[in-house]
C-alpha atoms as a PDB file:
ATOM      1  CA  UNK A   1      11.334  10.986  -5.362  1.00  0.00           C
ATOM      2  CA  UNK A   2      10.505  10.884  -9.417  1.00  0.00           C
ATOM      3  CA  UNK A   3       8.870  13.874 -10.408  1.00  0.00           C
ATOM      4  CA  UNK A   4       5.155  13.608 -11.336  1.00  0.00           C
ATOM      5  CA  UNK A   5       4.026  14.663 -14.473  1.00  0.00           C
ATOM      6  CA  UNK A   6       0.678  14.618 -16.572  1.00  0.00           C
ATOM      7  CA  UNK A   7       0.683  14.813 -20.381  1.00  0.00           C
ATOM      8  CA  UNK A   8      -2.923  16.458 -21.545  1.00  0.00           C
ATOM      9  CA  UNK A   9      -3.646  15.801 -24.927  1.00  0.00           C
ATOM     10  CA  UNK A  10      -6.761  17.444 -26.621  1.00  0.00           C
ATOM     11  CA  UNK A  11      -7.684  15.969 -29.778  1.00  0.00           C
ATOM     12  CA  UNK A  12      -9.344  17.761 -32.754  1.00  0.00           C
ATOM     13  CA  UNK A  13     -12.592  15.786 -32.132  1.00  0.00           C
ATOM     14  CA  UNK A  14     -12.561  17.203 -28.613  1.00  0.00           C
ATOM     15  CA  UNK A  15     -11.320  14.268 -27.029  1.00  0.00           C
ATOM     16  CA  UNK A  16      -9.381  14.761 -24.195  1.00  0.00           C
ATOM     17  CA  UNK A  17      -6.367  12.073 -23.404  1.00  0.00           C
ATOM     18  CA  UNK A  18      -4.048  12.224 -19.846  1.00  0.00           C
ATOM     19  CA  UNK A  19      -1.073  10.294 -19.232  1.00  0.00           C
ATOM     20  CA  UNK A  20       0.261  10.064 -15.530  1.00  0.00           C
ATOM     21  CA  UNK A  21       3.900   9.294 -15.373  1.00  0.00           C
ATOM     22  CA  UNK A  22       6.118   9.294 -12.193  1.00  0.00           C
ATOM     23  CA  UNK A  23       3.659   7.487  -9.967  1.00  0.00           C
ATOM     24  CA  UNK A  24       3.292   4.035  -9.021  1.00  0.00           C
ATOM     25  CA  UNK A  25       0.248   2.281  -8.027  1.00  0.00           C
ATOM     26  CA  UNK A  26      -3.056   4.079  -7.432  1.00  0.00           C
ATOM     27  CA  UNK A  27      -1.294   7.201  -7.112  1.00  0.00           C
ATOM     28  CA  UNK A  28      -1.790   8.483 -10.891  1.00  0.00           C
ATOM     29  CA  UNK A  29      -6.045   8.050  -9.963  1.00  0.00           C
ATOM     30  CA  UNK A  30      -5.321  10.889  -7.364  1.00  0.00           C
ATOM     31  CA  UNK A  31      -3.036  12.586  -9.321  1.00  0.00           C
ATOM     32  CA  UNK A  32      -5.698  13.078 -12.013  1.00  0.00           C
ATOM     33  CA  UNK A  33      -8.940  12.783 -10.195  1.00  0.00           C
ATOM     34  CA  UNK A  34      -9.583  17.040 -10.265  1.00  0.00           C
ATOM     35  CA  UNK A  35      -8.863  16.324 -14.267  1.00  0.00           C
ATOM     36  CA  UNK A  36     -11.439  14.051 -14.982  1.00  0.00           C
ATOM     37  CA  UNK A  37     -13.936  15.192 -12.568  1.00  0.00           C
ATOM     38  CA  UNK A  38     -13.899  18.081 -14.232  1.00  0.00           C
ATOM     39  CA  UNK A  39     -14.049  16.387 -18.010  1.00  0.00           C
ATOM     40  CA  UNK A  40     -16.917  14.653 -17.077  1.00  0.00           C
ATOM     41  CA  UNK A  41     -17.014  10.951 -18.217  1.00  0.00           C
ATOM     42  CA  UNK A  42     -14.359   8.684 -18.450  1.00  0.00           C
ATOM     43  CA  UNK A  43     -14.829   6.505 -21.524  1.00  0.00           C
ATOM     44  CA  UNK A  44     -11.749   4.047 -21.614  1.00  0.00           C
ATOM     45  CA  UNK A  45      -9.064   3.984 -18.982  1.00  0.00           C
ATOM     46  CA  UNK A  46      -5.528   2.264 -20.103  1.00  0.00           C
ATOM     47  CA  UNK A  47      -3.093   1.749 -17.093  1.00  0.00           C
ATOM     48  CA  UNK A  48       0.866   1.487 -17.791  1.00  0.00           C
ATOM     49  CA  UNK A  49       3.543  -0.939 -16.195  1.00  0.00           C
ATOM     50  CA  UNK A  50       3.625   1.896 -13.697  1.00  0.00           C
ATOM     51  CA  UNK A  51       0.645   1.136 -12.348  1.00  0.00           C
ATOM     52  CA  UNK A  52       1.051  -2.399 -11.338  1.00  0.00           C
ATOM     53  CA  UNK A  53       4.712  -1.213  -9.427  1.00  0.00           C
ATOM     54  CA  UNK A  54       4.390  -0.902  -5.835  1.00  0.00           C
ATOM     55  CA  UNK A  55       4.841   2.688  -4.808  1.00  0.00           C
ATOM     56  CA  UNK A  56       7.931   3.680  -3.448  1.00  0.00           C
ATOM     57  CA  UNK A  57       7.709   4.394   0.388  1.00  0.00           C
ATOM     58  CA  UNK A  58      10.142   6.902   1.889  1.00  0.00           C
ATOM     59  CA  UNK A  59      10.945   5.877   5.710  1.00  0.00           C
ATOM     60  CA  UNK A  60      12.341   8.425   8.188  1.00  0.00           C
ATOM     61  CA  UNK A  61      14.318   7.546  10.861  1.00  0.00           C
ATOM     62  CA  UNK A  62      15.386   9.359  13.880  1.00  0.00           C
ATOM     63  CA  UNK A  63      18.542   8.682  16.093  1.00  0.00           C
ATOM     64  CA  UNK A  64      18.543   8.936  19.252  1.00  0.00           C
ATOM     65  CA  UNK A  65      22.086   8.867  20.420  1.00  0.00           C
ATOM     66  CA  UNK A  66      21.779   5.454  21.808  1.00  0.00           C
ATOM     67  CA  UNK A  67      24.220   3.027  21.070  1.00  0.00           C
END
């Protein structure tokens, strides 16, 4: 699994900017819903190539000795 990562960038105008990287798909919403709930207002919203990639499912399997 890619490690997740969020770059928060304040600007001197009191912007605030966050990049999600490492997730695919809706996952960077989740990953920085607490973020902008707590900012308030999102004013523009840009989504990376990321975003439009499936995410990556992990599948576990379990033998059972069975041939």
């Amino acid at each position: 699994m890619e490690m997740q990562e969020l770059e928060i960038i304040i600007g001197k105008d009191g912007r605030v900017q966050v990049v999600a990287r490492g997730t695919k798909g809706e996952g960077c919403m989740a990953l920085t819903k607490n973020i902008e709930d707590a900012l308030g207002t999102v004013e523009r919203r840009e989504y990376t190539a990321e975003y439009y990639e499936a995410p990556t499912e992990i599948a576990m399997y379990q033998q059972n000795g069975r041939t």
